[in-house]
C-alpha atoms as a PDB file:
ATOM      1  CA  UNK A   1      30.214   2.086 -24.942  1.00  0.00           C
ATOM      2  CA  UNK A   2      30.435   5.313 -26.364  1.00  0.00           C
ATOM      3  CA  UNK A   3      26.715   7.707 -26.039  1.00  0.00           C
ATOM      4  CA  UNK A   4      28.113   9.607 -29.977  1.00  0.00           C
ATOM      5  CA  UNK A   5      27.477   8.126 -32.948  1.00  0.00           C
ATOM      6  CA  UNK A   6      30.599   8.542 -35.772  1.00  0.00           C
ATOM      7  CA  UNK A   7      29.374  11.450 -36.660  1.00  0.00           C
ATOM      8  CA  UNK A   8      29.332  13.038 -33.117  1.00  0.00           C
ATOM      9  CA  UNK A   9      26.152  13.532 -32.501  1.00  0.00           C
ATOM     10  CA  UNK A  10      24.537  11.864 -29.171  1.00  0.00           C
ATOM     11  CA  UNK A  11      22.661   9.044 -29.977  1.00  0.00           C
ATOM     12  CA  UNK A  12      18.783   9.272 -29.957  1.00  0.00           C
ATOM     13  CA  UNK A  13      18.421   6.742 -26.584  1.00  0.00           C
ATOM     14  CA  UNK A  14      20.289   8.921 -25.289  1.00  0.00           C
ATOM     15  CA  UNK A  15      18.462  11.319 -26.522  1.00  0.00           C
ATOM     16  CA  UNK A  16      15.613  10.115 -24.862  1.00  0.00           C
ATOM     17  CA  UNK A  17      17.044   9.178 -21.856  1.00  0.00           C
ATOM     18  CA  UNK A  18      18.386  12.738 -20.598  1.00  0.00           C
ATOM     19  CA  UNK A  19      14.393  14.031 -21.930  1.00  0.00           C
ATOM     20  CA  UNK A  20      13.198  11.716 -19.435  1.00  0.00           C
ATOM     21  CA  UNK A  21      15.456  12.627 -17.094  1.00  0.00           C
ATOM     22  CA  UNK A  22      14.730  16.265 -17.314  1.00  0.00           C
ATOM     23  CA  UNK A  23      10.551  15.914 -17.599  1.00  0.00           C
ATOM     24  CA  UNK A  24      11.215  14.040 -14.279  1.00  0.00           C
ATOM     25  CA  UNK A  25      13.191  16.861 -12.611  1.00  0.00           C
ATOM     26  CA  UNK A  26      11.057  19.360 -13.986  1.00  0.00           C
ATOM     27  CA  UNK A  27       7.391  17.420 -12.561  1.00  0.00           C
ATOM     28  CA  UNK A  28       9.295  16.946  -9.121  1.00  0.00           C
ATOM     29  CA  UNK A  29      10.046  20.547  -8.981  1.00  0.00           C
ATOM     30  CA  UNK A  30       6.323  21.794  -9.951  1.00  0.00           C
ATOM     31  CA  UNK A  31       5.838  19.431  -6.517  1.00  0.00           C
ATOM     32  CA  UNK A  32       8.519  21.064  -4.250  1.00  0.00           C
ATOM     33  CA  UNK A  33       6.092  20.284  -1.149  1.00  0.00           C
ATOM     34  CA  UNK A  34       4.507  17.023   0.278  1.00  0.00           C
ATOM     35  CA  UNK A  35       1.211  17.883   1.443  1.00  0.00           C
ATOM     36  CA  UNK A  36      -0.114  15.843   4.357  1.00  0.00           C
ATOM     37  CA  UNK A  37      -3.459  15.960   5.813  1.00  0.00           C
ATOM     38  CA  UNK A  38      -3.723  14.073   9.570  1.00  0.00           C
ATOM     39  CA  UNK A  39      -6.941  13.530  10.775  1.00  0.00           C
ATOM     40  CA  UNK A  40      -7.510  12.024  14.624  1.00  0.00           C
ATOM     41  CA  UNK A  41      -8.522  13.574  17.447  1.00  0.00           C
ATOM     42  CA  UNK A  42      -6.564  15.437  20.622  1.00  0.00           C
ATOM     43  CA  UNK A  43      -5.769  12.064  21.908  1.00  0.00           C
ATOM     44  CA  UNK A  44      -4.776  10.180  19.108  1.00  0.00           C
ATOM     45  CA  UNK A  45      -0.822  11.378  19.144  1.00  0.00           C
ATOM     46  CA  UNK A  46      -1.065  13.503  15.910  1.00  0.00           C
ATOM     47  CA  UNK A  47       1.561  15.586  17.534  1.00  0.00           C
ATOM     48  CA  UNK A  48       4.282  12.714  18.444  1.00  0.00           C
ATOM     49  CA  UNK A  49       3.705  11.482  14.923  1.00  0.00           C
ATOM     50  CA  UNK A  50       4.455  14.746  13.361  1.00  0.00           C
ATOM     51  CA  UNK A  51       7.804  15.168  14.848  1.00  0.00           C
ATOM     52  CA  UNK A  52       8.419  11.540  14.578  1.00  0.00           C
ATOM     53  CA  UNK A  53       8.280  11.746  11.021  1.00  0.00           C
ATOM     54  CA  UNK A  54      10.096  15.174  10.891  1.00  0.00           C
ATOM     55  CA  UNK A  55      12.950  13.828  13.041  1.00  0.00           C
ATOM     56  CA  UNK A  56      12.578  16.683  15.396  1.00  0.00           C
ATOM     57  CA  UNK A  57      11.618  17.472  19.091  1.00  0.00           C
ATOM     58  CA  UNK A  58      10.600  21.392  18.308  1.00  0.00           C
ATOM     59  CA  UNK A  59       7.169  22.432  17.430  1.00  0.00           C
ATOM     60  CA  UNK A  60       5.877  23.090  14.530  1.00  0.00           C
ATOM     61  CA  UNK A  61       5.749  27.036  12.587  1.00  0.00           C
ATOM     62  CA  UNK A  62       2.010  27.331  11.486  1.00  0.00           C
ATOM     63  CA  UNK A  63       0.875  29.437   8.822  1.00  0.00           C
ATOM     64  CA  UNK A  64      -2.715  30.736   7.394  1.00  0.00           C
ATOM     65  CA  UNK A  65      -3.489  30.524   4.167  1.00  0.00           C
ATOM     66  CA  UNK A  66      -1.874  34.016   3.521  1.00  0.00           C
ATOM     67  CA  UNK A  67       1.231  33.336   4.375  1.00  0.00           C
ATOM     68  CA  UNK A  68       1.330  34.952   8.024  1.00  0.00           C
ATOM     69  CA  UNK A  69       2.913  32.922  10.489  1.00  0.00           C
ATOM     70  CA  UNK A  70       0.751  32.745  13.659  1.00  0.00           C
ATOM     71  CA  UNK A  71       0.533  31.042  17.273  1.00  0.00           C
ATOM     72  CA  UNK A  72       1.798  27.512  16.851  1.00  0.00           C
ATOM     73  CA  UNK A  73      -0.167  26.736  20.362  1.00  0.00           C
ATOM     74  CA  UNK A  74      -3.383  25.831  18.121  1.00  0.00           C
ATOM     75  CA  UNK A  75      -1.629  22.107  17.770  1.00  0.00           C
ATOM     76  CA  UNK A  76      -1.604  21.935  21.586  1.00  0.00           C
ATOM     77  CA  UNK A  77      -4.002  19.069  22.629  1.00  0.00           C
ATOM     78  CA  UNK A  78      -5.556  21.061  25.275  1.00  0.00           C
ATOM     79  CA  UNK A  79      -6.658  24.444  23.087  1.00  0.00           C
ATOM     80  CA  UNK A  80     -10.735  24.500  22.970  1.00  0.00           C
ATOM     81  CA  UNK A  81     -12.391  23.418  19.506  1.00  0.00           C
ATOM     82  CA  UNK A  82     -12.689  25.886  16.744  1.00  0.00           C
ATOM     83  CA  UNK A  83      -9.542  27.557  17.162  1.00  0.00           C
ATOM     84  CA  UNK A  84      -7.523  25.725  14.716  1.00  0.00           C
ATOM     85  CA  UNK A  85      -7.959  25.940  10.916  1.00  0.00           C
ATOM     86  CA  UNK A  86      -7.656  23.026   8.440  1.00  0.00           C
ATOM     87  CA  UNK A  87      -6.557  25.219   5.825  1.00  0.00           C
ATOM     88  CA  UNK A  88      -3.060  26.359   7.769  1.00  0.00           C
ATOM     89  CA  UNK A  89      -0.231  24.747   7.014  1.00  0.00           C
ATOM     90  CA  UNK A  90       2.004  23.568   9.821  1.00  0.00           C
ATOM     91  CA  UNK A  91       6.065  23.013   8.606  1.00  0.00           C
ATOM     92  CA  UNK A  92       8.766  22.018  11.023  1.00  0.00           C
ATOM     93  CA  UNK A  93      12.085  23.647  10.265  1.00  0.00           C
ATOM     94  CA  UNK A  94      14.547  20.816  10.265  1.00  0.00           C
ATOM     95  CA  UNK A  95      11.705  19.383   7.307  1.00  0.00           C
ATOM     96  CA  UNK A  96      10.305  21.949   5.339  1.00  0.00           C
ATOM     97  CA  UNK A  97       9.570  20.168   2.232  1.00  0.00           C
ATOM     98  CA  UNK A  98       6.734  18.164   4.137  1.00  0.00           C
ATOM     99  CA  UNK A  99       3.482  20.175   5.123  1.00  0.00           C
ATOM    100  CA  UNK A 100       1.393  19.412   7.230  1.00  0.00           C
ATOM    101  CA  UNK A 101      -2.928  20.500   8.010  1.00  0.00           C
ATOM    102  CA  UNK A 102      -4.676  19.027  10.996  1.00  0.00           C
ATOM    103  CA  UNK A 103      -8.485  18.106  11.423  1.00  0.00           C
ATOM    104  CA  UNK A 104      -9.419  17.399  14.893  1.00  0.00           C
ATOM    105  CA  UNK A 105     -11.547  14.650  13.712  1.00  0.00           C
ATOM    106  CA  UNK A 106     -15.076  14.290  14.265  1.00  0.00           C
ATOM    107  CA  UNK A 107     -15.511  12.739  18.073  1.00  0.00           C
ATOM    108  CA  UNK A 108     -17.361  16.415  18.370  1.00  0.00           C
ATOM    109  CA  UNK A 109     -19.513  18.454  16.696  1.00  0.00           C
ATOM    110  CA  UNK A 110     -18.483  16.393  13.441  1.00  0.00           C
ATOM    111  CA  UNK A 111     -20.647  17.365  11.409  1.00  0.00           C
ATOM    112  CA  UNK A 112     -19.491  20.416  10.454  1.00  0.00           C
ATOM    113  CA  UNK A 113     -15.842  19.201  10.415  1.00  0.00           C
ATOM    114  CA  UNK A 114     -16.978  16.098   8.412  1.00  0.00           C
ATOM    115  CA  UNK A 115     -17.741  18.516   5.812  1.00  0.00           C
ATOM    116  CA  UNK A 116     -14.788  21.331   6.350  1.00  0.00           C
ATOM    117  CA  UNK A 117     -12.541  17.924   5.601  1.00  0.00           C
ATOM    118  CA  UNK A 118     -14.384  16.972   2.253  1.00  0.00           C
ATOM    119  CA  UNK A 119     -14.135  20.731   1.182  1.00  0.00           C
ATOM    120  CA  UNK A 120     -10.692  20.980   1.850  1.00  0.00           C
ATOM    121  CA  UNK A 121      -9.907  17.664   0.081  1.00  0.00           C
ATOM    122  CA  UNK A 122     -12.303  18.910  -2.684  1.00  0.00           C
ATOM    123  CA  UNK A 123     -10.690  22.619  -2.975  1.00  0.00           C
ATOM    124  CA  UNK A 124      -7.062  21.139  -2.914  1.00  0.00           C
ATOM    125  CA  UNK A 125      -7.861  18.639  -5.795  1.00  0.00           C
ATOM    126  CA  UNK A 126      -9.020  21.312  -7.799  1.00  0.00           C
ATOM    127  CA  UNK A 127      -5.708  23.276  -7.947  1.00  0.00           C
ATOM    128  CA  UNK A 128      -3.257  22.893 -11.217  1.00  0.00           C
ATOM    129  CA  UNK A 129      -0.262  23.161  -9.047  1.00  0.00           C
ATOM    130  CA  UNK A 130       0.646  19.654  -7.599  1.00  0.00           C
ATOM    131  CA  UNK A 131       2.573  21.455  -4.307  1.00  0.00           C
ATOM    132  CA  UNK A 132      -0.862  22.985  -3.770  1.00  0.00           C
ATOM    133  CA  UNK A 133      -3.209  19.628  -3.714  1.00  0.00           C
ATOM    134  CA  UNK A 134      -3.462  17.172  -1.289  1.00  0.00           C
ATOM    135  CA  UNK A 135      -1.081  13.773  -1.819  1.00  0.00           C
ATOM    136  CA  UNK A 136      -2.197  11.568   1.175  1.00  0.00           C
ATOM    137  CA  UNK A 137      -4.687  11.409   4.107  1.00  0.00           C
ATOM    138  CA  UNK A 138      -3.374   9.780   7.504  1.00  0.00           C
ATOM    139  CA  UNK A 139      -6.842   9.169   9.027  1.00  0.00           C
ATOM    140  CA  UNK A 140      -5.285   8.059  13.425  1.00  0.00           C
ATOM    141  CA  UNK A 141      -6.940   6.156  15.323  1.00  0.00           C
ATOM    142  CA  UNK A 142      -6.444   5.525  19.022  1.00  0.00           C
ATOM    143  CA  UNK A 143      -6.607   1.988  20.225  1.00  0.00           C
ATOM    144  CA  UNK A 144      -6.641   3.304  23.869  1.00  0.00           C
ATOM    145  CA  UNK A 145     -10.808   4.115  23.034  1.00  0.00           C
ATOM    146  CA  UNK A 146     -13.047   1.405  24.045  1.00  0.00           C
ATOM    147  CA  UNK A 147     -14.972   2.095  20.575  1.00  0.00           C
ATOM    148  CA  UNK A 148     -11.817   3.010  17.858  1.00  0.00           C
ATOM    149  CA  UNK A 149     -14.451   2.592  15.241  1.00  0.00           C
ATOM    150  CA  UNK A 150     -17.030   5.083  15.699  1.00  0.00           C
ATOM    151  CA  UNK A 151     -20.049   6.169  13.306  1.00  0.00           C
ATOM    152  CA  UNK A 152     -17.696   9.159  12.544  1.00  0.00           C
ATOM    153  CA  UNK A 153     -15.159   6.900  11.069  1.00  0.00           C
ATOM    154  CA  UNK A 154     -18.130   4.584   9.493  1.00  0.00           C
ATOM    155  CA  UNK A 155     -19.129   7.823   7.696  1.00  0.00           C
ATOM    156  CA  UNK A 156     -16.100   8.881   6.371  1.00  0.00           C
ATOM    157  CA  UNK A 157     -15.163   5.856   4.765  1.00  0.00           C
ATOM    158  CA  UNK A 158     -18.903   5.215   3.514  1.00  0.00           C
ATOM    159  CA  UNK A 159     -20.507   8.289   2.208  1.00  0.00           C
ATOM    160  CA  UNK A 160     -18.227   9.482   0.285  1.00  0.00           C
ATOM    161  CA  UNK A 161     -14.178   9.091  -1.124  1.00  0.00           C
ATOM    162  CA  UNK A 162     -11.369  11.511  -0.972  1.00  0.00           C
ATOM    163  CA  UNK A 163     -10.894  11.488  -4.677  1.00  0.00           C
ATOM    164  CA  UNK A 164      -7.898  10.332  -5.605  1.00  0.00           C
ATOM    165  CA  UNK A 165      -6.099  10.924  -2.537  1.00  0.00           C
ATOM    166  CA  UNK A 166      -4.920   7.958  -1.030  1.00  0.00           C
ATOM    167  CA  UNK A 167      -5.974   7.691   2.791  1.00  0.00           C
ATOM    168  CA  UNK A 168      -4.158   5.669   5.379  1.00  0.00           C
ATOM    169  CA  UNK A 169      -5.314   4.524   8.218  1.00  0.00           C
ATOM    170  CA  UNK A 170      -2.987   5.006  11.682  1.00  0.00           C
ATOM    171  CA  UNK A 171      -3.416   3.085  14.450  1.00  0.00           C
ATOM    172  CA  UNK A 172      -2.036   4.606  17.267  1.00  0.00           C
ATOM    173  CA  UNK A 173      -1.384   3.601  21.143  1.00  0.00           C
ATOM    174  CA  UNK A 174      -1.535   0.372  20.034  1.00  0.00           C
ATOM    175  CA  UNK A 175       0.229  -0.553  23.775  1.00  0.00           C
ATOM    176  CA  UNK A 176      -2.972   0.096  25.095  1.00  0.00           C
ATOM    177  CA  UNK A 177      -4.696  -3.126  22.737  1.00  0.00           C
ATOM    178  CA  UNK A 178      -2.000  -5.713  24.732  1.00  0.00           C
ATOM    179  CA  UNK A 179      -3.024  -4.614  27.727  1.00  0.00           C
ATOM    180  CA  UNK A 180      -6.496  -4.563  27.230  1.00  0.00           C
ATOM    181  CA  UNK A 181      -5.941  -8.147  25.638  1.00  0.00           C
ATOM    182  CA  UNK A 182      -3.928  -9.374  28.916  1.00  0.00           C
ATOM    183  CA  UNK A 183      -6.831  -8.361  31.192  1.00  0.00           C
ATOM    184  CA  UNK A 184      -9.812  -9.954  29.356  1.00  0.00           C
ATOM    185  CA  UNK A 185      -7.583 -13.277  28.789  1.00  0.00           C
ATOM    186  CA  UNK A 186      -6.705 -12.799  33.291  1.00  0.00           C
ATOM    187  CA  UNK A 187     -10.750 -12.277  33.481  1.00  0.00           C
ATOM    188  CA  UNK A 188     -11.392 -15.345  31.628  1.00  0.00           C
ATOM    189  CA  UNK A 189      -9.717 -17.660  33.730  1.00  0.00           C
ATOM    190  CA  UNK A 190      -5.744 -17.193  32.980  1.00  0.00           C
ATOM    191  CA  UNK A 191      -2.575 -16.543  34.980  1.00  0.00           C
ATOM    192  CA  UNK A 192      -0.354 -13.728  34.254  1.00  0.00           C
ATOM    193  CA  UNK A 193       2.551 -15.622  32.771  1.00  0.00           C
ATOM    194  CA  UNK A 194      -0.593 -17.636  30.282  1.00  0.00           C
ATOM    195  CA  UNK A 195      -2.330 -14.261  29.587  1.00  0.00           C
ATOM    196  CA  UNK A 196       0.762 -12.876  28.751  1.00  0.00           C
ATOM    197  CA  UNK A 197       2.278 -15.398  26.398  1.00  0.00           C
ATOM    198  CA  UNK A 198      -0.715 -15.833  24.583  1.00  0.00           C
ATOM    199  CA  UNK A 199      -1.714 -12.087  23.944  1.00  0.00           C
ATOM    200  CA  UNK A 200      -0.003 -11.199  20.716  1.00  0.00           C
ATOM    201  CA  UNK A 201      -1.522 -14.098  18.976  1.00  0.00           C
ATOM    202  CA  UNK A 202      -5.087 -12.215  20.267  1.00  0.00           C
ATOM    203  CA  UNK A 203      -3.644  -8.523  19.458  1.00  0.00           C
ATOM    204  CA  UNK A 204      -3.080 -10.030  16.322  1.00  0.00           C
ATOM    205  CA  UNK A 205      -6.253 -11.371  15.568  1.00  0.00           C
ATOM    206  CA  UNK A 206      -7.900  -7.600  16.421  1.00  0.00           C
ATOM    207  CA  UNK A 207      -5.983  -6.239  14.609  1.00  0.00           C
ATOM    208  CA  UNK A 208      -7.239  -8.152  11.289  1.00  0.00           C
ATOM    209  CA  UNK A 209     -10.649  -7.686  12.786  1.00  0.00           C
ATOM    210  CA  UNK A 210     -10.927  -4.496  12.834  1.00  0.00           C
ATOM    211  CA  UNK A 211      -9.180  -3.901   9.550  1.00  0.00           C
ATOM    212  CA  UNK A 212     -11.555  -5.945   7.805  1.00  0.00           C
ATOM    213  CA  UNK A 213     -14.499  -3.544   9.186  1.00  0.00           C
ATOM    214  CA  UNK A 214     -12.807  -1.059   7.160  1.00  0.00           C
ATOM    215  CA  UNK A 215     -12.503  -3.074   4.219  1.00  0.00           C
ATOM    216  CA  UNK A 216     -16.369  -3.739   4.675  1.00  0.00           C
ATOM    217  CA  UNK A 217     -16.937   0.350   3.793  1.00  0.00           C
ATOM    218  CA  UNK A 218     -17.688   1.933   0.068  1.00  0.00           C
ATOM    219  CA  UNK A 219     -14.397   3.623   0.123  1.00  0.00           C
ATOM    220  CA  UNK A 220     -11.670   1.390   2.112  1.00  0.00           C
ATOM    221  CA  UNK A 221      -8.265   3.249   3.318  1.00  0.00           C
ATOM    222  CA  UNK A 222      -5.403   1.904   0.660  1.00  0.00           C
ATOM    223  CA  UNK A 223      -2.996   1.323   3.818  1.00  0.00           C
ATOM    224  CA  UNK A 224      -2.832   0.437   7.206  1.00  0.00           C
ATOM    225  CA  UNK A 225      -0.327   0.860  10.029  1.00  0.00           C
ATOM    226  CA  UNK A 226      -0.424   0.101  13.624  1.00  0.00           C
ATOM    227  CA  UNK A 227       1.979   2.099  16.043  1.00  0.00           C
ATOM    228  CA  UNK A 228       2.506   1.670  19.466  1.00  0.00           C
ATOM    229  CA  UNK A 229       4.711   2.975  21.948  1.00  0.00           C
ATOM    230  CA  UNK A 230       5.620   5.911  19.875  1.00  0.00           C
ATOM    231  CA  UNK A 231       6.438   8.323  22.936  1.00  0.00           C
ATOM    232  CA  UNK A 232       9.619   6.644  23.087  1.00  0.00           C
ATOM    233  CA  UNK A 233      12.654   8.359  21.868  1.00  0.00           C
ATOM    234  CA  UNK A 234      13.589   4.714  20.217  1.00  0.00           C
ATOM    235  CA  UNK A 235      10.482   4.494  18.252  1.00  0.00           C
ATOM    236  CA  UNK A 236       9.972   5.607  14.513  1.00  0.00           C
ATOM    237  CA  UNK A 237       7.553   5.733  12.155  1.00  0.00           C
ATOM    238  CA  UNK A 238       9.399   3.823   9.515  1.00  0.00           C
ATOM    239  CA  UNK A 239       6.007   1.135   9.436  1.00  0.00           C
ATOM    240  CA  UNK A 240       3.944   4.766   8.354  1.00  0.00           C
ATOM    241  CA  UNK A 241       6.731   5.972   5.699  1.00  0.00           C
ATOM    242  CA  UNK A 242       7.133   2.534   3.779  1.00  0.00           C
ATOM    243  CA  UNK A 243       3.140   2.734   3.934  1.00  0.00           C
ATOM    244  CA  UNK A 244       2.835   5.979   2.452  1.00  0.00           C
ATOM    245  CA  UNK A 245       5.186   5.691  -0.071  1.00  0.00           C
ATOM    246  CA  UNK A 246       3.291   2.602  -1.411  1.00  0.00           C
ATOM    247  CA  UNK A 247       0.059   3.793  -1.482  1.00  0.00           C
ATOM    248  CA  UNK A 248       1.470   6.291  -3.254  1.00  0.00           C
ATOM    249  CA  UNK A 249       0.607   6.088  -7.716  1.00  0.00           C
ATOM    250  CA  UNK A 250       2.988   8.569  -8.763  1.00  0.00           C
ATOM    251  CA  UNK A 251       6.828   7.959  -9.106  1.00  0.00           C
ATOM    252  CA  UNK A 252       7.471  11.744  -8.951  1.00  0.00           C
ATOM    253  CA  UNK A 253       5.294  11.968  -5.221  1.00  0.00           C
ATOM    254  CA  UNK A 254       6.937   8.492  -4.365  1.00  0.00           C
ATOM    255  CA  UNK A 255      10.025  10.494  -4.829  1.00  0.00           C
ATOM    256  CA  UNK A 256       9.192  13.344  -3.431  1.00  0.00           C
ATOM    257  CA  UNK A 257       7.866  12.078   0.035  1.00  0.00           C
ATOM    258  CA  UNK A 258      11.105   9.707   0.384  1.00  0.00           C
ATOM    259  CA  UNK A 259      13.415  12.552  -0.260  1.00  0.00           C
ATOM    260  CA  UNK A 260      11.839  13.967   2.511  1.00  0.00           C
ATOM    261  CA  UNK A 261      13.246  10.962   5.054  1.00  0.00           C
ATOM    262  CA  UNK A 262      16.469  11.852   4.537  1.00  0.00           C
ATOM    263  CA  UNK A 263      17.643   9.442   7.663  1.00  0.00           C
ATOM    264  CA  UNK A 264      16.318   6.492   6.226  1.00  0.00           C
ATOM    265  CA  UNK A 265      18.797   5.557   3.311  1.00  0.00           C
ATOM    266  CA  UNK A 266      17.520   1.760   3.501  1.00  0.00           C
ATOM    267  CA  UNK A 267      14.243   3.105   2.504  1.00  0.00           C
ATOM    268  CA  UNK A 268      15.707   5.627  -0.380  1.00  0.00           C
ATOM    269  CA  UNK A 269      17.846   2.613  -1.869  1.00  0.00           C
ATOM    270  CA  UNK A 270      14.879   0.543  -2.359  1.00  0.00           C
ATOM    271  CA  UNK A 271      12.938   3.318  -3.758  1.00  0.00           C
ATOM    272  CA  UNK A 272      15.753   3.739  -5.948  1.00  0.00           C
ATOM    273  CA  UNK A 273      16.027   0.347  -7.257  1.00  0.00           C
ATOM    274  CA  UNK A 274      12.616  -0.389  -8.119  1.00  0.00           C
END
């Protein structure tokens, strides 16, 4: 069916359509970058995540908030506390649309981080450009701790939200649960092969425990996702995009972040589709 009407002139649904379609393109490119703020401490494989996502083995180019590209070593697990910045942005070259700013999380000394974390979030939200705000929060955790849930994390989901910044929460080194899970069920009485069999109906069960603590706080993450094994080179963190992309409430950051994946087609049909 023809778009003219007799006269020539486009019709107005079409009209409307190609407006749409260039409002769209136009609020995507006001975006250009998918912010990212990762939150977990030294141990909770921020770094493996990072790359994971950015389908890359390199590390990352950090920048201040000037510009000035300096010493990417302050993402190095072992570097002392208070030498990394929340406010610099950390890109990896083979995906520069998606930026990146670390928090060490609060295991030390959280107090003042606590608060460098709600200023940032606060700071971000107040800027007009969308590239410059913050779109989600991925809030690790490390299952290999005896205590993942710690009054740090009770605090930061209770006393106050992130706005409207969607936070998920990432459960990493979730290995570690099974094993823990195979040793209490041995301790209690089981053989190997029994302790075994029966621990992923357990891990299971933890699992919904401990995300119903969360649910239990004044401001509840809007996603969960539980990784393990993710030092593989097999491994991916397709569970943490599909996550992301649904907590997501706009179409034009929805688009944005799966644009980003560009190795996940799967993902970019559905996307597409809905």
């Amino acid at each position: 069916m023809s778009n003219f009407r007799p006269d020539g002139q486009r019709s107005s649904s079409t009209l409307n359509s190609n407006a749409k379609k260039i409002k769209k393109n136009s609020l995507k490119e006001k975006a250009e970058r998918f912010r990212v703020l990762i939150i977990g401490g030294a141990n909770a494989g921020k770094t493996t995540i990072l790359k994971k996502i950015c389908n890359t083995t390199d590390q990352p180019e950090i920048y201040n908030s000037y510009g000035s590209r300096i010493d990417g070593s302050t993402l190095e697990p072992n570097i002392t506390r208070g030498e990394h910045d929340i406010k610099n942005e950390m890109i990896f070259r083979s995906n520069s649309t998606l930026v990146f700013h670390d928090s060490q999380g609060f295991e030390a000394g959280g107090t003042d981080e606590f608060r460098k974390v709600k200023d940032f979030v606060t700071d971000c939200a107040k800027s007009k450009r969308m590239k410059n705000q913050v779109h989600v929060i991925w809030y690790c955790v490390a299952m290999d701790d005896d205590r993942p849930i710690t009054y740090a994390e009770e605090q930061f989901f209770s006393v106050s939200g992130t706005g409207k910044v969607p936070v998920v929460v990432v459960f990493t080194k979730c290995e570690a649960l099974e094993i823990k899970v195979i040793g209490a069920l041995e301790d209690a009485g089981h053989d190997f092969d029994e302790a075994v069999q029966n621990a992923p109906k357990h891990v299971e069960e933890y699992q919904k425990n401990i995300q119903h603590r969360f649910e239990t706080m004044a401001y509840p993450p809007k996603g969960y996702v539980f990784l393990q094994e993710m030092e593989k080179p097999k491994m991916n963190c397709e569970a943490l995009v599909r996550c992301t992309a649904d907590v997501l409430d706009s179409s034009i950051l929805q688009g944005l972040f799966i644009s980003t994946q560009q190795n996940n087609l799967e993902l970019a049909l559905e996307h597409s589709l809905r």
